[in-house]
PDB file of N, CA and C in Angstrom:
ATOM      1  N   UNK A   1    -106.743 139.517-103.100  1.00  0.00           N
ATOM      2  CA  UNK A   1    -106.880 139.640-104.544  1.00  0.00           C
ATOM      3  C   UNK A   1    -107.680 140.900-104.865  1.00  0.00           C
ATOM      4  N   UNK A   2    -107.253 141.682-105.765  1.00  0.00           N
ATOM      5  CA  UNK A   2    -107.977 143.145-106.426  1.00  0.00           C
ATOM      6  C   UNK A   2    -109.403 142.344-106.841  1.00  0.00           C
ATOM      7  N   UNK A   3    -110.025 143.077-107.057  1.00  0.00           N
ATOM      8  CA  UNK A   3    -111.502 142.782-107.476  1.00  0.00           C
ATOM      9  C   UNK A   3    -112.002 144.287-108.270  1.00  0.00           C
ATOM     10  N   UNK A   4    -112.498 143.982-109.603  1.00  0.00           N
ATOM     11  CA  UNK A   4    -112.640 145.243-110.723  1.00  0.00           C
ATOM     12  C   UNK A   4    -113.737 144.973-110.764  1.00  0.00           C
ATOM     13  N   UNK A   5    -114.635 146.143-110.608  1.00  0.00           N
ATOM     14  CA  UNK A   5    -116.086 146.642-110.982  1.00  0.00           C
ATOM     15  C   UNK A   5    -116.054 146.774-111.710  1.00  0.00           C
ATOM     16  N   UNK A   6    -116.790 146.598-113.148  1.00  0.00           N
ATOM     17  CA  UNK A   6    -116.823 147.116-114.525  1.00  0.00           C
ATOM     18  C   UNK A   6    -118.185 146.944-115.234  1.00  0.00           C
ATOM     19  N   UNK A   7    -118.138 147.153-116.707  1.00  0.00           N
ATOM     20  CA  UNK A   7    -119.465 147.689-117.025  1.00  0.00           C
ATOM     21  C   UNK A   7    -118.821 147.578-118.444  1.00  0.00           C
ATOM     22  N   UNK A   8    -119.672 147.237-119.572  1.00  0.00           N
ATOM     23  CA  UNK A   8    -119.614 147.189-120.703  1.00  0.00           C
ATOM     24  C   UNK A   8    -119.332 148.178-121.425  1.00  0.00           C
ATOM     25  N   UNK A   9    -118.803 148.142-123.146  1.00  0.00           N
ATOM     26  CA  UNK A   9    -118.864 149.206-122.795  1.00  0.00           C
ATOM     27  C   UNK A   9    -117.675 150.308-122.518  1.00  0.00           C
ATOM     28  N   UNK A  10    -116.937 150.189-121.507  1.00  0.00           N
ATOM     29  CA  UNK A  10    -116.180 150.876-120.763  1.00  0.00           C
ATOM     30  C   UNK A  10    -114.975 150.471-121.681  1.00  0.00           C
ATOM     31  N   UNK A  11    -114.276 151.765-122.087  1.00  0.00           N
ATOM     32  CA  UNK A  11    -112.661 151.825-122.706  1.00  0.00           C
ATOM     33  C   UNK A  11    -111.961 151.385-121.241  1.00  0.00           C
ATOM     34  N   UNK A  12    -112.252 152.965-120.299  1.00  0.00           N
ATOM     35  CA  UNK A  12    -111.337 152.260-119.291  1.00  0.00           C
ATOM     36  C   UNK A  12    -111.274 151.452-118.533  1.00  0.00           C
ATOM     37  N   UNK A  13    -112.334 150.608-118.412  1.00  0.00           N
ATOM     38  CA  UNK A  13    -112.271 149.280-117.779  1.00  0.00           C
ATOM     39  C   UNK A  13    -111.113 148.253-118.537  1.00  0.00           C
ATOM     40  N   UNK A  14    -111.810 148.537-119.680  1.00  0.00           N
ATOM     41  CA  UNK A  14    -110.705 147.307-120.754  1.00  0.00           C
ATOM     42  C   UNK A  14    -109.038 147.899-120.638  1.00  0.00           C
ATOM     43  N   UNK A  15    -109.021 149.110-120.512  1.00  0.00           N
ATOM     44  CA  UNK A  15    -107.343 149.989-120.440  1.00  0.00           C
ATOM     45  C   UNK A  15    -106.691 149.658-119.075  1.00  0.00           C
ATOM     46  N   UNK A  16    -108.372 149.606-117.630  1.00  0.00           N
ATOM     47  CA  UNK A  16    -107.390 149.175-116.640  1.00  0.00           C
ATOM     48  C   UNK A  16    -106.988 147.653-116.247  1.00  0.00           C
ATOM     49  N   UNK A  17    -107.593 146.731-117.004  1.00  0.00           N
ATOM     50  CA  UNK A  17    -107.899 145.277-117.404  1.00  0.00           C
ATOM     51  C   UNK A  17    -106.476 144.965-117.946  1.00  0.00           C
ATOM     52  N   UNK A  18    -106.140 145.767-119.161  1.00  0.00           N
ATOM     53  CA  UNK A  18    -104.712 145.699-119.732  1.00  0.00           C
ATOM     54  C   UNK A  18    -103.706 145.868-118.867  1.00  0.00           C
ATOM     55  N   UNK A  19    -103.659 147.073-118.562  1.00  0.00           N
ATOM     56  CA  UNK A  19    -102.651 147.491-117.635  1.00  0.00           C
ATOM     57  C   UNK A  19    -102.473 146.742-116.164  1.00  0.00           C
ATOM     58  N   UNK A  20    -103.348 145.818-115.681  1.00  0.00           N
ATOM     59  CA  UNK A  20    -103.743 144.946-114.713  1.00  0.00           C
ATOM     60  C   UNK A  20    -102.614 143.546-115.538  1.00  0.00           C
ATOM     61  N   UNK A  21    -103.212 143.203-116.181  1.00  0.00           N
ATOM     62  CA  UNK A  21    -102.653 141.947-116.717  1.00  0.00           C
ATOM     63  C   UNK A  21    -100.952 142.222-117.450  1.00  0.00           C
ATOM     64  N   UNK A  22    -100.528 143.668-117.701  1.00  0.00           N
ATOM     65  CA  UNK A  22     -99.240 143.698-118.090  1.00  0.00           C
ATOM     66  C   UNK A  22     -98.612 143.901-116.843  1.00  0.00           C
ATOM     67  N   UNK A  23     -99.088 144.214-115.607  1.00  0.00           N
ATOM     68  CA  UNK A  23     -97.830 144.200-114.315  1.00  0.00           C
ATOM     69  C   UNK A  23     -98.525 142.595-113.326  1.00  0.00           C
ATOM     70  N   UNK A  24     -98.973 142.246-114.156  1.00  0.00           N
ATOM     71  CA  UNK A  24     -99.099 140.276-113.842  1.00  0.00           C
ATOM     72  C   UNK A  24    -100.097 140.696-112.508  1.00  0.00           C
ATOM     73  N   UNK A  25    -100.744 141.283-112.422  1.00  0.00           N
ATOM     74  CA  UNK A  25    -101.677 141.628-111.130  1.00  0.00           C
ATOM     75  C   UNK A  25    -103.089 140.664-111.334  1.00  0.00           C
ATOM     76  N   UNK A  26    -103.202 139.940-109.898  1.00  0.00           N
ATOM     77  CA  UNK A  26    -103.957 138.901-110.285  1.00  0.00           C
ATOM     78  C   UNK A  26    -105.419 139.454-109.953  1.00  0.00           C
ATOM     79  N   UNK A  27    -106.588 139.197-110.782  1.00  0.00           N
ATOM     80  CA  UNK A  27    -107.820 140.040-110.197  1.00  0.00           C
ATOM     81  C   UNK A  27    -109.275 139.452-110.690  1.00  0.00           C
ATOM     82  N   UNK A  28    -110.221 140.262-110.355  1.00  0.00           N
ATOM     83  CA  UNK A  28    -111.094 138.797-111.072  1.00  0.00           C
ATOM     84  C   UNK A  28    -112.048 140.254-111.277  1.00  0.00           C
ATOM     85  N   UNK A  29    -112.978 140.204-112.617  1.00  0.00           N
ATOM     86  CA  UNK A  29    -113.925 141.270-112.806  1.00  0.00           C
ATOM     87  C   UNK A  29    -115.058 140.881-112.629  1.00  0.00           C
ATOM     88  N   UNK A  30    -116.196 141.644-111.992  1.00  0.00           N
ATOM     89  CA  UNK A  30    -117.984 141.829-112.272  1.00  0.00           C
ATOM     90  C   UNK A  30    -118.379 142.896-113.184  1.00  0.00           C
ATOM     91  N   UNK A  31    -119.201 141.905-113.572  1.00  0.00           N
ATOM     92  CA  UNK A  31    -119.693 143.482-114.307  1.00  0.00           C
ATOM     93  C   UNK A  31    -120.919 144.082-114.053  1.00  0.00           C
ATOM     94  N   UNK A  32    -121.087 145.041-113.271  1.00  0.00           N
ATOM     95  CA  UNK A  32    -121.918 145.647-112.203  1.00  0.00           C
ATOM     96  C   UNK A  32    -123.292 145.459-112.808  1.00  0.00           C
ATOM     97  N   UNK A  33    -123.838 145.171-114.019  1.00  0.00           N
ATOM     98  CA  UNK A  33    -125.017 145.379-114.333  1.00  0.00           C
ATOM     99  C   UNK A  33    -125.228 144.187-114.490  1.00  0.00           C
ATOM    100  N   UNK A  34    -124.671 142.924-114.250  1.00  0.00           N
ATOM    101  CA  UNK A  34    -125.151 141.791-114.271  1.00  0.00           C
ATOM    102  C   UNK A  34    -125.695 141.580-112.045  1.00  0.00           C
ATOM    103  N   UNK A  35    -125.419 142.183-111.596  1.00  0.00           N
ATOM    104  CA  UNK A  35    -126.128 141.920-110.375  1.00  0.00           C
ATOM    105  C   UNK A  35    -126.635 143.089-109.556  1.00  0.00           C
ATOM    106  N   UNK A  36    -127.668 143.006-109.067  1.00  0.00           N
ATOM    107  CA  UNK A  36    -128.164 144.385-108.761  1.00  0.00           C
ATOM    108  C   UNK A  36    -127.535 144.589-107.585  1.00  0.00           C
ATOM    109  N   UNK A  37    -127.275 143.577-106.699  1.00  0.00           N
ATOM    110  CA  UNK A  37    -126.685 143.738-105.642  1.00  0.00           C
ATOM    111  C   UNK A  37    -125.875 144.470-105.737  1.00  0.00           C
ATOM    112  N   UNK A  38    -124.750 144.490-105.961  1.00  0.00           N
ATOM    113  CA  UNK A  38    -123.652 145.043-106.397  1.00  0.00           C
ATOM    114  C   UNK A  38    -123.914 146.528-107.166  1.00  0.00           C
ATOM    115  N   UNK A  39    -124.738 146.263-108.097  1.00  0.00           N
ATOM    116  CA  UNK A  39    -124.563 148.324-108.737  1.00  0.00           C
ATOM    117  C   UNK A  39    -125.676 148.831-106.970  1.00  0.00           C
ATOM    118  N   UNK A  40    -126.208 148.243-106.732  1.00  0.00           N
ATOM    119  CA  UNK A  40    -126.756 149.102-105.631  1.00  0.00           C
ATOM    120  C   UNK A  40    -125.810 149.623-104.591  1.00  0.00           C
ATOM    121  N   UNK A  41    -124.867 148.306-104.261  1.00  0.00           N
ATOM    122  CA  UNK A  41    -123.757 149.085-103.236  1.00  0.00           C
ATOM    123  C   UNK A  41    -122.843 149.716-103.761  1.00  0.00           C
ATOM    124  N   UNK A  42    -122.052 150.109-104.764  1.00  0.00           N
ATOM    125  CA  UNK A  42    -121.290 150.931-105.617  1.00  0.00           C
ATOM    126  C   UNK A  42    -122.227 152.104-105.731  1.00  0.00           C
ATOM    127  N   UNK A  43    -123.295 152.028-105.911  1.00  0.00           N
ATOM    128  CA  UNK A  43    -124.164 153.856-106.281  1.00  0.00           C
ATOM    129  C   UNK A  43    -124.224 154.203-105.280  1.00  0.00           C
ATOM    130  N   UNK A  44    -124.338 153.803-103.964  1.00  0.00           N
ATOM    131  CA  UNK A  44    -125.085 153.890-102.236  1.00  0.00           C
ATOM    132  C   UNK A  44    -124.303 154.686-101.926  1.00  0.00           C
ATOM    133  N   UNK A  45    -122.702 154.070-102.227  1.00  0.00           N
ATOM    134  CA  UNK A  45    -121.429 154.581-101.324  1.00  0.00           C
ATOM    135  C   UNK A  45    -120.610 155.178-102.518  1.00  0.00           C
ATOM    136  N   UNK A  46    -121.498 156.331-103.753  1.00  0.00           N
ATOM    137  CA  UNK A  46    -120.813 156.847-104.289  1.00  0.00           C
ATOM    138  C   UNK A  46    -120.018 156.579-105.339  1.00  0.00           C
ATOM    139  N   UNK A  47    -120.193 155.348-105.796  1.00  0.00           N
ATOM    140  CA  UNK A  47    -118.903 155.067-107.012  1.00  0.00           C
ATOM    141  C   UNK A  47    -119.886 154.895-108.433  1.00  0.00           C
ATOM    142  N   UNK A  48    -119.723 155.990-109.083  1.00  0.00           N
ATOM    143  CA  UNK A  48    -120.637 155.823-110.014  1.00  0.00           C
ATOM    144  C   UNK A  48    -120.223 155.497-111.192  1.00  0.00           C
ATOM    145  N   UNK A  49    -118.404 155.948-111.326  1.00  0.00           N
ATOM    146  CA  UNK A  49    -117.756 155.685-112.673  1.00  0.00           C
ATOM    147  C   UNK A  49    -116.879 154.184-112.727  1.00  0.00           C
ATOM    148  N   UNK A  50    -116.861 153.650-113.665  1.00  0.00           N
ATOM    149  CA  UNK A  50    -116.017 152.509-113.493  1.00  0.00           C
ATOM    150  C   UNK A  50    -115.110 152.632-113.995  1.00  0.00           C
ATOM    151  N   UNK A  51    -113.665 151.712-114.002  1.00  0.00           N
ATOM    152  CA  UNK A  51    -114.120 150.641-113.286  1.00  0.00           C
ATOM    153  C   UNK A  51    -113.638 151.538-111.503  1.00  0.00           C
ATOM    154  N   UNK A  52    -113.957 150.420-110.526  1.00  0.00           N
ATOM    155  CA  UNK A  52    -113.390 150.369-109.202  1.00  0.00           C
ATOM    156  C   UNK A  52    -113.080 148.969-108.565  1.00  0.00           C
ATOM    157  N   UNK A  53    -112.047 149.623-107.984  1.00  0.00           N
ATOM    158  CA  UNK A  53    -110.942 148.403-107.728  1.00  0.00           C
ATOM    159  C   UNK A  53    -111.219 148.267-106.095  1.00  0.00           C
ATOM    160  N   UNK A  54    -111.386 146.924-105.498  1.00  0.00           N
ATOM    161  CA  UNK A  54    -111.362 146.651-103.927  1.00  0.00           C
ATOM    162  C   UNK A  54    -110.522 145.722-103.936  1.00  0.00           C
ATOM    163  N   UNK A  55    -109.723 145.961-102.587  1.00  0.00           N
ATOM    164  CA  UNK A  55    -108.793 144.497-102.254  1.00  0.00           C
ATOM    165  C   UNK A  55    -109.059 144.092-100.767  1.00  0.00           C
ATOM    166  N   UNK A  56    -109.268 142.731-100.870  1.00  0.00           N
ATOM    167  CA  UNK A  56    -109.608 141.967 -99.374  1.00  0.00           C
ATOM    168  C   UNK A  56    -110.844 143.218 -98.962  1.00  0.00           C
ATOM    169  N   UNK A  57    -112.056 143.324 -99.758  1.00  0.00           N
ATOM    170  CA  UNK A  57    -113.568 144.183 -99.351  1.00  0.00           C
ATOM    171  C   UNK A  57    -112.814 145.480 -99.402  1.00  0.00           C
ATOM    172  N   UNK A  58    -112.101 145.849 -99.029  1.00  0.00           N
ATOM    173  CA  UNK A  58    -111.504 147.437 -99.018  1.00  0.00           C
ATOM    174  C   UNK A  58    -111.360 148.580-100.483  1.00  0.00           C
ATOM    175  N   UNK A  59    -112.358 149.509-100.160  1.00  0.00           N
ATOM    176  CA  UNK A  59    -111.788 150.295-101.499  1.00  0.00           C
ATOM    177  C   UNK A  59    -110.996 150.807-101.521  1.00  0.00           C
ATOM    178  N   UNK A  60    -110.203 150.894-103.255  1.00  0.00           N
ATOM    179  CA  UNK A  60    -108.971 151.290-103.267  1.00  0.00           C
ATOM    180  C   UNK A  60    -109.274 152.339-103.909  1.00  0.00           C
ATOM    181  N   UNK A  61    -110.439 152.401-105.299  1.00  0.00           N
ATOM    182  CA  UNK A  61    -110.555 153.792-105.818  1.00  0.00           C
ATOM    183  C   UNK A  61    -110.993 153.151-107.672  1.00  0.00           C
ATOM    184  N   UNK A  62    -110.815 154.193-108.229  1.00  0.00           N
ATOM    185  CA  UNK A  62    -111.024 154.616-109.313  1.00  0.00           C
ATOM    186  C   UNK A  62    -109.581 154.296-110.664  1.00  0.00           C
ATOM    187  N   UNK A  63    -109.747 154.705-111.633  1.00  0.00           N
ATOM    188  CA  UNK A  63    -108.022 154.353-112.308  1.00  0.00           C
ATOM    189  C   UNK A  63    -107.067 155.272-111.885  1.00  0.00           C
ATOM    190  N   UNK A  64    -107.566 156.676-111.483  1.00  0.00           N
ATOM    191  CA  UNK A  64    -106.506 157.066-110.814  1.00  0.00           C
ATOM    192  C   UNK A  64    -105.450 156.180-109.451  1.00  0.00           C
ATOM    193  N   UNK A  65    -106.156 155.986-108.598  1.00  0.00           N
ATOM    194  CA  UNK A  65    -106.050 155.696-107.782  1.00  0.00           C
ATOM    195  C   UNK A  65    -105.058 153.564-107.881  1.00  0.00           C
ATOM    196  N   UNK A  66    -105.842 153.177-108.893  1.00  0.00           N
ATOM    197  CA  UNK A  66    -105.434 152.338-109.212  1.00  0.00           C
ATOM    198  C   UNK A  66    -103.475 152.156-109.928  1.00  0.00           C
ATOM    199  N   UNK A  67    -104.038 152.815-110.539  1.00  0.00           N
ATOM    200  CA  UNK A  67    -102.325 153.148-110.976  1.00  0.00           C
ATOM    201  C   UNK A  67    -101.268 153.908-110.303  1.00  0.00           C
ATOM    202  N   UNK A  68    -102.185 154.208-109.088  1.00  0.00           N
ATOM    203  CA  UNK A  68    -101.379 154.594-108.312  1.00  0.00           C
ATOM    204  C   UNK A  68    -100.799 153.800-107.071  1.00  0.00           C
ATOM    205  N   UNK A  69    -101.425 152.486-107.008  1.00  0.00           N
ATOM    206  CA  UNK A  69    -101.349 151.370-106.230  1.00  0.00           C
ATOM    207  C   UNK A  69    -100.365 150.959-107.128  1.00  0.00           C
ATOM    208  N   UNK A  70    -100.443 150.415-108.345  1.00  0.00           N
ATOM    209  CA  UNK A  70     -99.882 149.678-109.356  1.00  0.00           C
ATOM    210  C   UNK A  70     -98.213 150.358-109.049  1.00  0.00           C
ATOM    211  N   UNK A  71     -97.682 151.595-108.766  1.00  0.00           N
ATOM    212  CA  UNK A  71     -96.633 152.319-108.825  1.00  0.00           C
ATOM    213  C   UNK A  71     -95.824 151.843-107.640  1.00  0.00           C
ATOM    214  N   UNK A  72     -96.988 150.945-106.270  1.00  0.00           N
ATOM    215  CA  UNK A  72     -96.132 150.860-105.148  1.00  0.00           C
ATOM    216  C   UNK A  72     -95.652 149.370-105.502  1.00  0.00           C
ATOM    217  N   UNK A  73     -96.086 148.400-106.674  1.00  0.00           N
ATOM    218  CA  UNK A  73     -95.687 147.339-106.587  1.00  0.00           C
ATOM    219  C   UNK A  73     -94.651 146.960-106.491  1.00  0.00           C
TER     220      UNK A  73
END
């Protein structure tokens, strides 16, 4: 299952949220400032803009990158 980093706030979180739910992609969101855990490992290893997308722990990327997954469905 995709898993979306996000943050309040954020147009493109909510744009990649949409575009998530119009190609029926099943996913579940955090929103990074509700756990520190989490914004600490996203800043550590570089991901500073949201949202970011992981599947099965693996990063996939950014909305670029995302819609570019979305293209191999």
């Amino acid at each position: 299952m995709l898993k979306l980093y996000t943050k309040a706030d954020c147009s493109q979180c909510v744009q990649m949220k949409l575009t998530l739910e119009l190609n029926n992609v099943k996913y579940e969101t955090q929103d990074i400032f509700k756990d520190e855990e989490v914004l600490y490992f996203l800043r550590v290893n570089g991901h500073r803009n949201m949202p970011q997308a992981f599947i099965d722990g693996k990063h996939l990327g950014g909305v670029v990158e995302i819609t570019k997954y979305l293209k191999t469905l």
